[in-house]
C-alpha atoms as a PDB file:
ATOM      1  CA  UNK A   1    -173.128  31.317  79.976  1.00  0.00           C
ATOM      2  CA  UNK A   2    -173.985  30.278  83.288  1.00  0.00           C
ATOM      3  CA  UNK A   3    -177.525  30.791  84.711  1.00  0.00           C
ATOM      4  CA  UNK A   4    -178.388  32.740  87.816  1.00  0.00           C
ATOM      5  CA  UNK A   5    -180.010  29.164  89.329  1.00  0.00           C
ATOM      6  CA  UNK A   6    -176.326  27.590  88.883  1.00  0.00           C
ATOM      7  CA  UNK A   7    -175.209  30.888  90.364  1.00  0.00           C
ATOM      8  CA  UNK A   8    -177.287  30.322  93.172  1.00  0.00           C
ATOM      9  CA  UNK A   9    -176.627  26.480  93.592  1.00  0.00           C
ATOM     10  CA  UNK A  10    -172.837  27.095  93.343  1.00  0.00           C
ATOM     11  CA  UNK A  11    -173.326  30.160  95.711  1.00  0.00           C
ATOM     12  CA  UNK A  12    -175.510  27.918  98.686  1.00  0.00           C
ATOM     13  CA  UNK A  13    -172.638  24.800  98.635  1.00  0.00           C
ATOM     14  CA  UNK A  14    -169.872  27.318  99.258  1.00  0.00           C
ATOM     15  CA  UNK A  15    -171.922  28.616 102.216  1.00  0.00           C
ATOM     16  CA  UNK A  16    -173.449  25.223 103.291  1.00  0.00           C
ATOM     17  CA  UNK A  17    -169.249  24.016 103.538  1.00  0.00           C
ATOM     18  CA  UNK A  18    -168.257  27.620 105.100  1.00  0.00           C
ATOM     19  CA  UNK A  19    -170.919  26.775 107.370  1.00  0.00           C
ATOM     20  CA  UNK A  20    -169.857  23.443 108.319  1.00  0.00           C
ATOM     21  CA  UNK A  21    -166.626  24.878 108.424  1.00  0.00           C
ATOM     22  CA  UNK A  22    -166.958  27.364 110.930  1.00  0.00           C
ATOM     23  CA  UNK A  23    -168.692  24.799 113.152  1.00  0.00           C
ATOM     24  CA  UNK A  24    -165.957  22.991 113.396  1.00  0.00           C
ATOM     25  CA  UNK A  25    -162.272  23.864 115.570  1.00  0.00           C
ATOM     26  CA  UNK A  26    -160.120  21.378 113.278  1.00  0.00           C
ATOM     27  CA  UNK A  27    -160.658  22.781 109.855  1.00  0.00           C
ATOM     28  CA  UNK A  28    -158.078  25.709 109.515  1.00  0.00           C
ATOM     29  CA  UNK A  29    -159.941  27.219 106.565  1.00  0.00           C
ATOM     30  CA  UNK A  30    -161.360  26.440 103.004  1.00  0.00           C
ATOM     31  CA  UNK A  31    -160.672  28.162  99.947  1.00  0.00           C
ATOM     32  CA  UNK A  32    -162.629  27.823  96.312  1.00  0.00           C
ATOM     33  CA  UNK A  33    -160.673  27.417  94.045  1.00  0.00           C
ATOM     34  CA  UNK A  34    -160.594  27.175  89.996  1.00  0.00           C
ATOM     35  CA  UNK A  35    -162.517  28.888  87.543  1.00  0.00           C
ATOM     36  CA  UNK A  36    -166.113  29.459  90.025  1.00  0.00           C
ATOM     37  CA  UNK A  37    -162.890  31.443  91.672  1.00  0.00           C
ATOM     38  CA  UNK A  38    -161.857  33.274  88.744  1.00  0.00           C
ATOM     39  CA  UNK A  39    -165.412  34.053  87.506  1.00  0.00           C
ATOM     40  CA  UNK A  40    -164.698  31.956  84.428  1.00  0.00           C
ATOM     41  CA  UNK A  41    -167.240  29.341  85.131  1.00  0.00           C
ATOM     42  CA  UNK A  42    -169.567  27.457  82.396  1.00  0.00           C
ATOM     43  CA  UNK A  43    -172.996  25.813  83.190  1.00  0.00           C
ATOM     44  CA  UNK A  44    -170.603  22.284  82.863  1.00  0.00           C
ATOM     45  CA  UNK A  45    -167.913  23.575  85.459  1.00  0.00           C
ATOM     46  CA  UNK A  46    -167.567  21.877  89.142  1.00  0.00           C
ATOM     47  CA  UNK A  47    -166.967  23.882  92.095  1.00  0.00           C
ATOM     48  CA  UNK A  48    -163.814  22.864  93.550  1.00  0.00           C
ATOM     49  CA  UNK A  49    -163.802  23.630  97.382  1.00  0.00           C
ATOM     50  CA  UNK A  50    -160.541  23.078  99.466  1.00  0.00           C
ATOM     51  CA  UNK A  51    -160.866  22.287 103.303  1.00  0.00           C
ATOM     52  CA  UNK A  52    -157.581  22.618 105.409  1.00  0.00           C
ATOM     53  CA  UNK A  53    -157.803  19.936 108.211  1.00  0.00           C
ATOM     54  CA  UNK A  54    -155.975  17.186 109.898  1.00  0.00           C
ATOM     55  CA  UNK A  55    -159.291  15.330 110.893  1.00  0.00           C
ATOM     56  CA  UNK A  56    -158.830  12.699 108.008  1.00  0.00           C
ATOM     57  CA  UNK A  57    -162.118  11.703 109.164  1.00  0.00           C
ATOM     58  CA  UNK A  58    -163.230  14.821 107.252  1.00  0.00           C
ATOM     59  CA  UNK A  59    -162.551  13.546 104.086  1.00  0.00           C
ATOM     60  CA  UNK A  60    -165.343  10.418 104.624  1.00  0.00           C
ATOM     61  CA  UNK A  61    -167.759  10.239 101.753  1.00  0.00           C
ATOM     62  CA  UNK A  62    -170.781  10.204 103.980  1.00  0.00           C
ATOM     63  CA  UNK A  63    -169.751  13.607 105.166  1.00  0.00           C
ATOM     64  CA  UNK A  64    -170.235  15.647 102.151  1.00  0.00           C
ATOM     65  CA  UNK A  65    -172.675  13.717 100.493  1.00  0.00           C
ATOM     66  CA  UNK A  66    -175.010  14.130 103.002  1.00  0.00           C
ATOM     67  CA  UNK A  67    -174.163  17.918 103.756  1.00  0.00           C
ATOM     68  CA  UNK A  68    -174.117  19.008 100.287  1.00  0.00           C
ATOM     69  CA  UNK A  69    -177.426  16.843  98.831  1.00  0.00           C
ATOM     70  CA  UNK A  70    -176.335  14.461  96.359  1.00  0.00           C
ATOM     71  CA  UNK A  71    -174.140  11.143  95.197  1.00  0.00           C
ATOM     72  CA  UNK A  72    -170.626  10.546  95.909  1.00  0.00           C
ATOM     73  CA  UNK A  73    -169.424   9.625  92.139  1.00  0.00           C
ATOM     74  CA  UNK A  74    -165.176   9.674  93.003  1.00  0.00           C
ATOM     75  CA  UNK A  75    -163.503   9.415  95.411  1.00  0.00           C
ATOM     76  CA  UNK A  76    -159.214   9.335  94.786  1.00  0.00           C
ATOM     77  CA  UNK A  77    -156.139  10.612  96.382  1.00  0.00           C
ATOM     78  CA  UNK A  78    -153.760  13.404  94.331  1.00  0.00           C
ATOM     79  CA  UNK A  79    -150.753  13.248  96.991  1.00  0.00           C
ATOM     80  CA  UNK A  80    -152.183  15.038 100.207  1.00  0.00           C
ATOM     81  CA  UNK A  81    -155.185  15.837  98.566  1.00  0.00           C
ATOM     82  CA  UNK A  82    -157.867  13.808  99.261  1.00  0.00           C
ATOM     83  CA  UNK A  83    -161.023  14.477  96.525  1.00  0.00           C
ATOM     84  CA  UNK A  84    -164.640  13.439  97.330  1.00  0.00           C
ATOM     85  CA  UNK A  85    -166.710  14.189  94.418  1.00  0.00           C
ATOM     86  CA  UNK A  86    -170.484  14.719  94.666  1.00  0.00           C
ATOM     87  CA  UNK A  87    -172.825  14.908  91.795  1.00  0.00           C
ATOM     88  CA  UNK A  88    -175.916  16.777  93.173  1.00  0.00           C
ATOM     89  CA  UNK A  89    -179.338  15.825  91.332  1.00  0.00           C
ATOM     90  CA  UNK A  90    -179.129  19.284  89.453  1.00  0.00           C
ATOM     91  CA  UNK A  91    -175.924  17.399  88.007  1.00  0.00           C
ATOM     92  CA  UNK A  92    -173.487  20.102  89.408  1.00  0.00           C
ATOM     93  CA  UNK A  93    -170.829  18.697  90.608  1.00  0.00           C
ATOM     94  CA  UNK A  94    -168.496  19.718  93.923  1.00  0.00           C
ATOM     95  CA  UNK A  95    -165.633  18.699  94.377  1.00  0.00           C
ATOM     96  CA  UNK A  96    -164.210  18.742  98.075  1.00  0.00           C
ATOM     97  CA  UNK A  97    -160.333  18.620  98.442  1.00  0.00           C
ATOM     98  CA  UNK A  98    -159.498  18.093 101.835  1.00  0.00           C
ATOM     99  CA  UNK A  99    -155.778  18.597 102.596  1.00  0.00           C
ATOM    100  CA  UNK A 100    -154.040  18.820 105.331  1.00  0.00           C
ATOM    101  CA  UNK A 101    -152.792  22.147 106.561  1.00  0.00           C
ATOM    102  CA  UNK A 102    -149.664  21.766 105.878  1.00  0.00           C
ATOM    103  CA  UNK A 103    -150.774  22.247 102.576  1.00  0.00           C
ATOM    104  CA  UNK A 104    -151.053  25.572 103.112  1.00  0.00           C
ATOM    105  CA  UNK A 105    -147.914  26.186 103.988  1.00  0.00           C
ATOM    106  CA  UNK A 106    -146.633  29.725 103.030  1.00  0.00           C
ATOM    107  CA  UNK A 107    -142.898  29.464 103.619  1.00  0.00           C
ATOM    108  CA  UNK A 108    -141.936  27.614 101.156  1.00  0.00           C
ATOM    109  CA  UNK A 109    -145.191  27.133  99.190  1.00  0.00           C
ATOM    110  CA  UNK A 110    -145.514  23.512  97.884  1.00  0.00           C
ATOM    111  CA  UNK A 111    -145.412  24.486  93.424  1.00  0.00           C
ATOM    112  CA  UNK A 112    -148.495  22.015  93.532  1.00  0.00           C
ATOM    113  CA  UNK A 113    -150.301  24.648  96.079  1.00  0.00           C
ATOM    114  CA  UNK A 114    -148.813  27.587  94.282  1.00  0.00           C
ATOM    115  CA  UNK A 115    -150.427  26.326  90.980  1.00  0.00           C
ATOM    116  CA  UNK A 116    -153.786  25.845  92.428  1.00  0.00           C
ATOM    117  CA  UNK A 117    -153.805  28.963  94.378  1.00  0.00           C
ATOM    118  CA  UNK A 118    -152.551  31.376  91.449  1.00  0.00           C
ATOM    119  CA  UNK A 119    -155.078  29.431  89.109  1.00  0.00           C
ATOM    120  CA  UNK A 120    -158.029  31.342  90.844  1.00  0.00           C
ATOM    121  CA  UNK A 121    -158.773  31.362  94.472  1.00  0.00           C
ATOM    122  CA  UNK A 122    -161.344  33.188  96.892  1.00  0.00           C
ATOM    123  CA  UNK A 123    -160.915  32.371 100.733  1.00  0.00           C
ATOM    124  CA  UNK A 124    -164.318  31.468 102.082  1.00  0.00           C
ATOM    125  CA  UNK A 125    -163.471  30.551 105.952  1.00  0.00           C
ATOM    126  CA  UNK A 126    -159.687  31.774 107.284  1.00  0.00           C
ATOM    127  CA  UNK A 127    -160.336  32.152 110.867  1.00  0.00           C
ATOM    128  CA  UNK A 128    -156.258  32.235 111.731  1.00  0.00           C
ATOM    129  CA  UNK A 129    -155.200  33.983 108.709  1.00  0.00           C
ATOM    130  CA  UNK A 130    -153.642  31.021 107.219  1.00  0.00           C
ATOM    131  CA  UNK A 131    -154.773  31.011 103.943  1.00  0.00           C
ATOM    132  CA  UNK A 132    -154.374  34.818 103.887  1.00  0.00           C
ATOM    133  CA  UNK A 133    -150.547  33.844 104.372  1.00  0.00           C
ATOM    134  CA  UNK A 134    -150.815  31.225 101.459  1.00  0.00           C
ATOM    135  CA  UNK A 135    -152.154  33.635  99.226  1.00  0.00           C
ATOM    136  CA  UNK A 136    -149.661  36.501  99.863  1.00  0.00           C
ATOM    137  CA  UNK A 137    -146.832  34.488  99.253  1.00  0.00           C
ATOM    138  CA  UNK A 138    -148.414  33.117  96.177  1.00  0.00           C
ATOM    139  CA  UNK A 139    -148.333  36.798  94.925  1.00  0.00           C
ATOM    140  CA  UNK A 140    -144.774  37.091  95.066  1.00  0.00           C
ATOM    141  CA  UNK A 141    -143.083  35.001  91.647  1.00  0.00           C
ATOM    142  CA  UNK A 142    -141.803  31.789  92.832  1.00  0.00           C
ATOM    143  CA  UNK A 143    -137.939  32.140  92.726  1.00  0.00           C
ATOM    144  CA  UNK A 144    -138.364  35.963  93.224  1.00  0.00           C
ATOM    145  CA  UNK A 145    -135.630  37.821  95.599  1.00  0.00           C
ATOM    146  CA  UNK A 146    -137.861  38.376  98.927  1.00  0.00           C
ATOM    147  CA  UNK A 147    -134.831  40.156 100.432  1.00  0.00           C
ATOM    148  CA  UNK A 148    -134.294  37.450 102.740  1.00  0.00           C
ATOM    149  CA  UNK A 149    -130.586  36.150 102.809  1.00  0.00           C
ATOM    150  CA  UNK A 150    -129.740  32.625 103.419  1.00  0.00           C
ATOM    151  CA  UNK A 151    -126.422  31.884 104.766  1.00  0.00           C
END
């Protein structure tokens, strides 16, 4: 069971990134993502937070430690995705996933992005509709007949 201080915690680092987020004209959006998404959460679950950008200085350590409070404990690289980790003293962890935007892209959807969208998503900051686009198209069963022909 998760406590309404987690609740809290988790709730204020979504808005503290949204806010950064909306600050900024190169992130395209961020979306959480995993099981804070799907309401599944346990007191030992991260919050995994996507940000859409091509700013690669955006995925600097210094960034989100500072913004969000606490430690940077990992750092690594899962194809576009690049993770910073940070343990805040609470010991929640956030995980940041900054991607580029193509890794949003709705037409086709990467199966990596479909996974993590259909997994559990809520879109947090979407200011061109992009990852309203991702997440339609996730909706529709990879494969499925979209009525579009293909010569």
């Amino acid at each position: 069971m998760v406590t309404e201080e987690r609740s809290r915690e988790v709730s204020s680092m979504v808005d503290l990134v949204t806010g950064w987020a909306a600050e900024r004209a190169d992130v395209a959006g961020v979306v959480v993502v995993g099981s804070w998404a799907r309401g599944a959460a346990r007191m030992d679950s991260d919050v995994d937070i996507v940000v859409l950008t091509d700013n690669s200085g955006h995925a600097e350590a210094g960034v989100w430690a500072g913004l969000l409070g606490g430690e940077v404990v990992r750092l690594a690289d899962w194809g576009p995705l690049r993770e910073v980790r940070v343990r805040r003293p609470s010991g929640l962890e956030v995980e940041l996933g900054v991607v580029p935007v193509s890794w949003a892209d709705a037409d086709p959807v990467d199966s990596g992005t479909r996974r993590v969208i259909i997994d559990g998503h809520r879109i947090v900051h979407d200011p061109a509709g992009v990852l309203a686009a991702l997440s339609a198209a996730c909706t529709i069963p990879s494969g499925a007949d979209t009525g579009h022909k293909t010569r």
